[in-house]
PDB file of N, CA and C in Angstrom:
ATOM      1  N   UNK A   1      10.863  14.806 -11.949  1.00  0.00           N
ATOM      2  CA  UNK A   1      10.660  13.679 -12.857  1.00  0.00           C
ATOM      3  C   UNK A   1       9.516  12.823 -12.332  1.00  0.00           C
ATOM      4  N   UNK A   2       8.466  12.014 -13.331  1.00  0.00           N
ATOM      5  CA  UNK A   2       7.483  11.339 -12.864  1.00  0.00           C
ATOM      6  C   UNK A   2       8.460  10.091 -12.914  1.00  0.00           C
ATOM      7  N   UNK A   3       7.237   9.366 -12.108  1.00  0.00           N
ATOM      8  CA  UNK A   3       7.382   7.962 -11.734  1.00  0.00           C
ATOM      9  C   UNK A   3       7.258   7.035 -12.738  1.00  0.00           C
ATOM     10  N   UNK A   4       7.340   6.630 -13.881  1.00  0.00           N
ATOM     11  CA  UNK A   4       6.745   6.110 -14.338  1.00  0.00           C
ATOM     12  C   UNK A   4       5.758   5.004 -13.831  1.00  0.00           C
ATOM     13  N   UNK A   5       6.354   4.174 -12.735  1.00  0.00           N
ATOM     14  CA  UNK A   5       5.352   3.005 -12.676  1.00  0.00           C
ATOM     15  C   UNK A   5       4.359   3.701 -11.644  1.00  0.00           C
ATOM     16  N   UNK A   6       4.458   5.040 -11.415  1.00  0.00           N
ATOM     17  CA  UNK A   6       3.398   5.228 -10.180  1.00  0.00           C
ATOM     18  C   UNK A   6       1.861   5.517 -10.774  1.00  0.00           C
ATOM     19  N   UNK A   7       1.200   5.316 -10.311  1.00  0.00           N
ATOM     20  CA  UNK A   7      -0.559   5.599 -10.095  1.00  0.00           C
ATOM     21  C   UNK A   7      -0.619   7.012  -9.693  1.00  0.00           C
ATOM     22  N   UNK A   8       0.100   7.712  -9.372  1.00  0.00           N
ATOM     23  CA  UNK A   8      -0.038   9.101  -9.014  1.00  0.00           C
ATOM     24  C   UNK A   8       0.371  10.173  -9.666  1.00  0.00           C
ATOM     25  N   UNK A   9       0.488   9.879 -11.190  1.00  0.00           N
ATOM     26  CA  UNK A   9       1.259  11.095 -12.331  1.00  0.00           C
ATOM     27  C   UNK A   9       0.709  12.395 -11.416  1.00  0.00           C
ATOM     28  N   UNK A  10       0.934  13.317 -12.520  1.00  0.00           N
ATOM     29  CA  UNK A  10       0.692  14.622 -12.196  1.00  0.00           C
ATOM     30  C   UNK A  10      -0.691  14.835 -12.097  1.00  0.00           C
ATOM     31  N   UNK A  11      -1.396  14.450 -13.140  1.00  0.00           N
ATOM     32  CA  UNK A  11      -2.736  14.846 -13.101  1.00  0.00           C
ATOM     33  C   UNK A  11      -3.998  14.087 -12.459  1.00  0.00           C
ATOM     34  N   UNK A  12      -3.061  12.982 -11.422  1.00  0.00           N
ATOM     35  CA  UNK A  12      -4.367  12.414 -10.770  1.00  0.00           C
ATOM     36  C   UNK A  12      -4.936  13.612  -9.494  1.00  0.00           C
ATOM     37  N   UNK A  13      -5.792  14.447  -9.396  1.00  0.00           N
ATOM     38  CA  UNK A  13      -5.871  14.930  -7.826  1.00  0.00           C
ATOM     39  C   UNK A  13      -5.562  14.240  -6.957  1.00  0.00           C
ATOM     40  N   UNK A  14      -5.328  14.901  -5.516  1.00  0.00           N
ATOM     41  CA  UNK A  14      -4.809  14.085  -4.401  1.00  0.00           C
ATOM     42  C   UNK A  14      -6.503  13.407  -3.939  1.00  0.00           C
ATOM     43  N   UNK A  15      -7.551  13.864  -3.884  1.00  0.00           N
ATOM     44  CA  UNK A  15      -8.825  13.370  -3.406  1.00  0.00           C
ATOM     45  C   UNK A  15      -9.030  12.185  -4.800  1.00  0.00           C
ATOM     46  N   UNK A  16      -8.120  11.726  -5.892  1.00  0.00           N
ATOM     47  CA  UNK A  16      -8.564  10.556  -6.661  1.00  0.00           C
ATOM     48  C   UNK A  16      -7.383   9.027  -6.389  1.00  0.00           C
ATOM     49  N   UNK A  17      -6.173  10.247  -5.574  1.00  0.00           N
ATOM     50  CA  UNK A  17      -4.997   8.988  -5.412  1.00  0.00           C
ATOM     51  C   UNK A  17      -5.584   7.755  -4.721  1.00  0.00           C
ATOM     52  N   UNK A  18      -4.608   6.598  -4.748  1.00  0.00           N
ATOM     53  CA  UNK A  18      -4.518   5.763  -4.205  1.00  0.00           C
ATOM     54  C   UNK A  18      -4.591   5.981  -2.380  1.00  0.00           C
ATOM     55  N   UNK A  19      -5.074   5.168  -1.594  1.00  0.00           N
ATOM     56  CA  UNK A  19      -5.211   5.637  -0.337  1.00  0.00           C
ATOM     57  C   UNK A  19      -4.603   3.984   0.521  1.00  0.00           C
ATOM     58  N   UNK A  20      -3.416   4.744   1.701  1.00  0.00           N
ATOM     59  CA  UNK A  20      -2.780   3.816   2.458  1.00  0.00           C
ATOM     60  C   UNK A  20      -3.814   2.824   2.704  1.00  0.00           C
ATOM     61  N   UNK A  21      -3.133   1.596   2.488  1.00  0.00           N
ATOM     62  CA  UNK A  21      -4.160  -0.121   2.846  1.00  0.00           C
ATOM     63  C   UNK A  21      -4.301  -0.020   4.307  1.00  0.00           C
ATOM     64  N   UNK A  22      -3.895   0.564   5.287  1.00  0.00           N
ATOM     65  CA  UNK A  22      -3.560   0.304   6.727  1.00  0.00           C
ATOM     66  C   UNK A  22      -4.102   2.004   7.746  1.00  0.00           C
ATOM     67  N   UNK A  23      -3.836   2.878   7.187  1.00  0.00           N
ATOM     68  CA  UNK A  23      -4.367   4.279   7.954  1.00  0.00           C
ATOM     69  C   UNK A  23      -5.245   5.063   7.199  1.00  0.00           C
ATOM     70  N   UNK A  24      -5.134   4.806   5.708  1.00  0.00           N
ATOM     71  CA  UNK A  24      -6.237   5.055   4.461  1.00  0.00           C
ATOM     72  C   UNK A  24      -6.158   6.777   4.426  1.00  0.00           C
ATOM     73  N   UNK A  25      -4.442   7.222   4.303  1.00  0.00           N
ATOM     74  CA  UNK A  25      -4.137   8.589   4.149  1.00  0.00           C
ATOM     75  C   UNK A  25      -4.135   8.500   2.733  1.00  0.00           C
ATOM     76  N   UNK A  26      -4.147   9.633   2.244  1.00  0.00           N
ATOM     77  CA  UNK A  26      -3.472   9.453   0.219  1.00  0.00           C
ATOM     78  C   UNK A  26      -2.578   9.306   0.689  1.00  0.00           C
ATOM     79  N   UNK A  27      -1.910   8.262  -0.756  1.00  0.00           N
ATOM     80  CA  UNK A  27      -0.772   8.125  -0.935  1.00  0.00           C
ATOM     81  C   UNK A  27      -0.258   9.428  -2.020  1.00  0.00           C
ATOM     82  N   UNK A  28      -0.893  10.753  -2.165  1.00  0.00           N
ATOM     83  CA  UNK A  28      -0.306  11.656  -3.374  1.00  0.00           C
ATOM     84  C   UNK A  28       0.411  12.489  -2.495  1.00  0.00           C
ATOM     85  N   UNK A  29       0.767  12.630  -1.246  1.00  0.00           N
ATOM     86  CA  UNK A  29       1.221  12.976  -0.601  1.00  0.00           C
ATOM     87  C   UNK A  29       2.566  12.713   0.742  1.00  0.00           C
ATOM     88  N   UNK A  30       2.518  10.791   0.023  1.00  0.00           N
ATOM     89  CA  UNK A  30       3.666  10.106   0.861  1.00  0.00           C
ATOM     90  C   UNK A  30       5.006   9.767   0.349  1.00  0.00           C
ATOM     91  N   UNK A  31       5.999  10.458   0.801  1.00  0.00           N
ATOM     92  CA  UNK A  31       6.887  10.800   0.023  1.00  0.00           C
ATOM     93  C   UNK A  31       7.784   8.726   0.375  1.00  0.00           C
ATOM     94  N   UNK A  32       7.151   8.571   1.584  1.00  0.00           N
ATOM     95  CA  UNK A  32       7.790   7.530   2.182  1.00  0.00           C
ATOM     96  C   UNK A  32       6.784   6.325   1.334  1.00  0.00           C
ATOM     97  N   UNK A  33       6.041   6.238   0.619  1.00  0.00           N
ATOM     98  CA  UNK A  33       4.956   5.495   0.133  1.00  0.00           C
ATOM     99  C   UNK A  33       5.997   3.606   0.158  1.00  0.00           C
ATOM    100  N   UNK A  34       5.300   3.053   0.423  1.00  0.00           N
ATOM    101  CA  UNK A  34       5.990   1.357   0.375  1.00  0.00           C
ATOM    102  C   UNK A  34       5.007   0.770  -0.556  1.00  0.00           C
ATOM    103  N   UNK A  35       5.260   0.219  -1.330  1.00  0.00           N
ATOM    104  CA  UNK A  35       4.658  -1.223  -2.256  1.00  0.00           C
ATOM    105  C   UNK A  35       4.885  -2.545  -2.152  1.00  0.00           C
ATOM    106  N   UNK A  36       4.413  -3.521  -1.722  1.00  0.00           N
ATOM    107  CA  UNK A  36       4.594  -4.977  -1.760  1.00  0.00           C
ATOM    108  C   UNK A  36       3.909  -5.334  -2.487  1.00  0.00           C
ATOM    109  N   UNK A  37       4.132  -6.712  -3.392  1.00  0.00           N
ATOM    110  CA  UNK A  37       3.741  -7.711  -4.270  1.00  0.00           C
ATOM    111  C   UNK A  37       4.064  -9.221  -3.765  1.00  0.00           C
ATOM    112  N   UNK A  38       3.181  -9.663  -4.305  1.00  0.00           N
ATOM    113  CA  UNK A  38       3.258 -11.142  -3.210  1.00  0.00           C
ATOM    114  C   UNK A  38       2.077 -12.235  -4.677  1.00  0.00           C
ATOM    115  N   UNK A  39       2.280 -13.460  -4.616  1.00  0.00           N
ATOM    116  CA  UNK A  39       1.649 -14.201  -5.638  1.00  0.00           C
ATOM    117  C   UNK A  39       1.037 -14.743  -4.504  1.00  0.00           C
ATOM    118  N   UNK A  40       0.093 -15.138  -4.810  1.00  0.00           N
ATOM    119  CA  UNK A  40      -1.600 -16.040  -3.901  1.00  0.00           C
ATOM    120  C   UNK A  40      -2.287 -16.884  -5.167  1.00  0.00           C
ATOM    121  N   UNK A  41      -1.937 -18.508  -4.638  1.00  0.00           N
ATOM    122  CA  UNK A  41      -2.418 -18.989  -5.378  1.00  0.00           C
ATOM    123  C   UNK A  41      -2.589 -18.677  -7.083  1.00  0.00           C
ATOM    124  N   UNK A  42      -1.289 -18.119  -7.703  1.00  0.00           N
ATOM    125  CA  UNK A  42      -1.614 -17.842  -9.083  1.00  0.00           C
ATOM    126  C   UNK A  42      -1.663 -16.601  -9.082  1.00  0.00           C
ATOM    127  N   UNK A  43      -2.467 -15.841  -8.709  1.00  0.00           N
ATOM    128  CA  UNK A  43      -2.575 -14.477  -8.799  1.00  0.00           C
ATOM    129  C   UNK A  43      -1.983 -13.266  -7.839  1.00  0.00           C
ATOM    130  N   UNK A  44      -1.396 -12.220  -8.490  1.00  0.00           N
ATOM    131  CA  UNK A  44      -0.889 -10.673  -8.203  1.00  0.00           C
ATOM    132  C   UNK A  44      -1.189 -10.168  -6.803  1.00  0.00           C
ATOM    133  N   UNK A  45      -0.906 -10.029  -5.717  1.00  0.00           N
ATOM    134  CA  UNK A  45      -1.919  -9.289  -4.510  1.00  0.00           C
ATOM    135  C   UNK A  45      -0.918  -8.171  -4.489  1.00  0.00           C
ATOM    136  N   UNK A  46      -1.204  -7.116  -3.971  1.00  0.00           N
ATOM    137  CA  UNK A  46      -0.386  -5.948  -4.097  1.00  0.00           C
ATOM    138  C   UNK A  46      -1.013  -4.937  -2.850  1.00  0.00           C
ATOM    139  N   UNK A  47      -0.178  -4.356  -2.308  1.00  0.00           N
ATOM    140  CA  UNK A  47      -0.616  -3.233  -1.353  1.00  0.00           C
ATOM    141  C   UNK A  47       0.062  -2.297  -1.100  1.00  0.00           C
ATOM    142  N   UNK A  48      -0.465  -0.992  -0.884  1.00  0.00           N
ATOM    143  CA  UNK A  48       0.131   0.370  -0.830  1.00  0.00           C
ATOM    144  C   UNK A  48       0.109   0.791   0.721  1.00  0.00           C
ATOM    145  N   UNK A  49       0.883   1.327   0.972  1.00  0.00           N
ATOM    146  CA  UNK A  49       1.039   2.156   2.274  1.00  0.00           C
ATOM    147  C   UNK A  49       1.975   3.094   2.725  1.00  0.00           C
ATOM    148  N   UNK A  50       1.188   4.312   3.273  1.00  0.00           N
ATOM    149  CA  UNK A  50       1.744   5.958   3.266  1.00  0.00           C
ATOM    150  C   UNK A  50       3.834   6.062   3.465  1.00  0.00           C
ATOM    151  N   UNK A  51       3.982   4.772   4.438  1.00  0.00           N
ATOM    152  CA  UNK A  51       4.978   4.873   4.865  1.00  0.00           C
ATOM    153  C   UNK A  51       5.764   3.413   5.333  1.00  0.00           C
ATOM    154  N   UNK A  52       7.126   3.272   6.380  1.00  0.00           N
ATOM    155  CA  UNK A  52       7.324   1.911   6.675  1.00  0.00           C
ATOM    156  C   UNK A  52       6.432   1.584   8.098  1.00  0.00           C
ATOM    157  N   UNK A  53       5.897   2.432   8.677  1.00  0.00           N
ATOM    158  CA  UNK A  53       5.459   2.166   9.895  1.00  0.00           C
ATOM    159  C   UNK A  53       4.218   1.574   9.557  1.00  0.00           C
ATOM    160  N   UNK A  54       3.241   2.059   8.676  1.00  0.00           N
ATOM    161  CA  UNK A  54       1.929   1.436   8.407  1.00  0.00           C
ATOM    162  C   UNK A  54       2.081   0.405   7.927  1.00  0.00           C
ATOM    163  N   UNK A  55       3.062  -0.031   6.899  1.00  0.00           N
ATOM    164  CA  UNK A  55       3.291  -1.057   6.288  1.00  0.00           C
ATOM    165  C   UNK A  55       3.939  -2.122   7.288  1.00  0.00           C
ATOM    166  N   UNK A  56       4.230  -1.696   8.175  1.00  0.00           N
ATOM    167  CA  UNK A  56       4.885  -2.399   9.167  1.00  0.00           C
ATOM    168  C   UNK A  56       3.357  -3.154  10.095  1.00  0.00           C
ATOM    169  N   UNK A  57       2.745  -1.988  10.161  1.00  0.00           N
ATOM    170  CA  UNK A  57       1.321  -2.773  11.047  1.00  0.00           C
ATOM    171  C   UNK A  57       0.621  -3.339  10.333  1.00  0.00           C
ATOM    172  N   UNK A  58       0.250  -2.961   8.935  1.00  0.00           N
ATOM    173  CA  UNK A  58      -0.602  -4.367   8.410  1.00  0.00           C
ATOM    174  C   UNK A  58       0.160  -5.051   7.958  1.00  0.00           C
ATOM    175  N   UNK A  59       1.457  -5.920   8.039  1.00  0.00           N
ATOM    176  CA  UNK A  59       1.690  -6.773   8.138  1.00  0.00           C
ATOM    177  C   UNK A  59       1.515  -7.429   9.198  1.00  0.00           C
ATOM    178  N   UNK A  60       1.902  -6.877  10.478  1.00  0.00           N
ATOM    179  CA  UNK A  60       1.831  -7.679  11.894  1.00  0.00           C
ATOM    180  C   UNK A  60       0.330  -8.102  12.005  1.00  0.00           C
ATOM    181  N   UNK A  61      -0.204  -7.226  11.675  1.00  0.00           N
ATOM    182  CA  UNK A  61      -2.199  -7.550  11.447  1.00  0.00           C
ATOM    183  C   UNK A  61      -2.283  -8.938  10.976  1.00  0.00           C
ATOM    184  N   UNK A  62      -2.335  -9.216   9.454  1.00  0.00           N
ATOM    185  CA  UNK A  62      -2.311 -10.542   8.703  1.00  0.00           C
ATOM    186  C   UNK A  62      -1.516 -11.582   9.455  1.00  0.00           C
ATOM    187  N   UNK A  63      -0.207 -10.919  10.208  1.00  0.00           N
ATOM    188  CA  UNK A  63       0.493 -12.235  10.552  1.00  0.00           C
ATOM    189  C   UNK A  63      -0.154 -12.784  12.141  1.00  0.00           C
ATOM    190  N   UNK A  64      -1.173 -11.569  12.338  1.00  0.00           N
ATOM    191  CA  UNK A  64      -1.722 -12.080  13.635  1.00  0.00           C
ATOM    192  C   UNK A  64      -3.260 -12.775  13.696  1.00  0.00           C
ATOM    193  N   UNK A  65      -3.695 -12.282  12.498  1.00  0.00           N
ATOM    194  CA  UNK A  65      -4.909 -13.222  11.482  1.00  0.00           C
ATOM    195  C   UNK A  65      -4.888 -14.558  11.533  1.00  0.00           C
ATOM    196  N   UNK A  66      -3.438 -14.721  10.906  1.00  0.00           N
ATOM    197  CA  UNK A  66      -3.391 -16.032  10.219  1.00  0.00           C
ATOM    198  C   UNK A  66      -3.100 -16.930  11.319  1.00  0.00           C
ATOM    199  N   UNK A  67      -2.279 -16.494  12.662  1.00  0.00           N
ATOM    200  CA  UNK A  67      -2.267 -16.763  13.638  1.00  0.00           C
ATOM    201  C   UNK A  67      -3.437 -17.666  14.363  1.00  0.00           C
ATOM    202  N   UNK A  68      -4.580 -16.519  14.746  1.00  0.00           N
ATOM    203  CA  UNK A  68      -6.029 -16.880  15.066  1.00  0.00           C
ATOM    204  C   UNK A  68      -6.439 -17.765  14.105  1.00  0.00           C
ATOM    205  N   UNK A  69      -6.173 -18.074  13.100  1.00  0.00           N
ATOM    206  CA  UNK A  69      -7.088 -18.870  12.180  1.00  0.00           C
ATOM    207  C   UNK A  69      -6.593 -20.197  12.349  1.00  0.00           C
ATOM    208  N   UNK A  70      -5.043 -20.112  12.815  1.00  0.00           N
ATOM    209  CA  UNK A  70      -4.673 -21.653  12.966  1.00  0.00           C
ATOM    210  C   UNK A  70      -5.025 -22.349  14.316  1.00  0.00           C
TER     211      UNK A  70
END
């Protein structure tokens, strides 16, 4: 069965999928794939990643960003 809400139907090739925000693998191939959504100022931000471990490091990334910035 397709995904409906996914970006990766059947007929996208794997060299046109979406590619992890954090190790930049396709995602047409991550069975573990994670999605977050988050609002910024008004608007949608959204990010893909292969699995929970990548998604796990670019978060710690941003939270170590925002860190340095303060």
């Amino acid at each position: 069965m397709e995904d409906p809400t996914s970006d990766l139907g059947e007929d996208v090739p794997p060299d046109e999928a979406a590619t992890c925000e954090w190790c930049g693998d396709s995602l047409a191939t991550a069975p573990e794939r994670r999605v977050r959504t988050w609002i910024t100022d008004g608007a949608v931000q959204r990010v893909e990643c292969c699995d929970a471990d990548c998604l796990r490091a670019w978060r710690d990334s941003r939270e170590n960003s925002a860190e340095d910035r303060s």
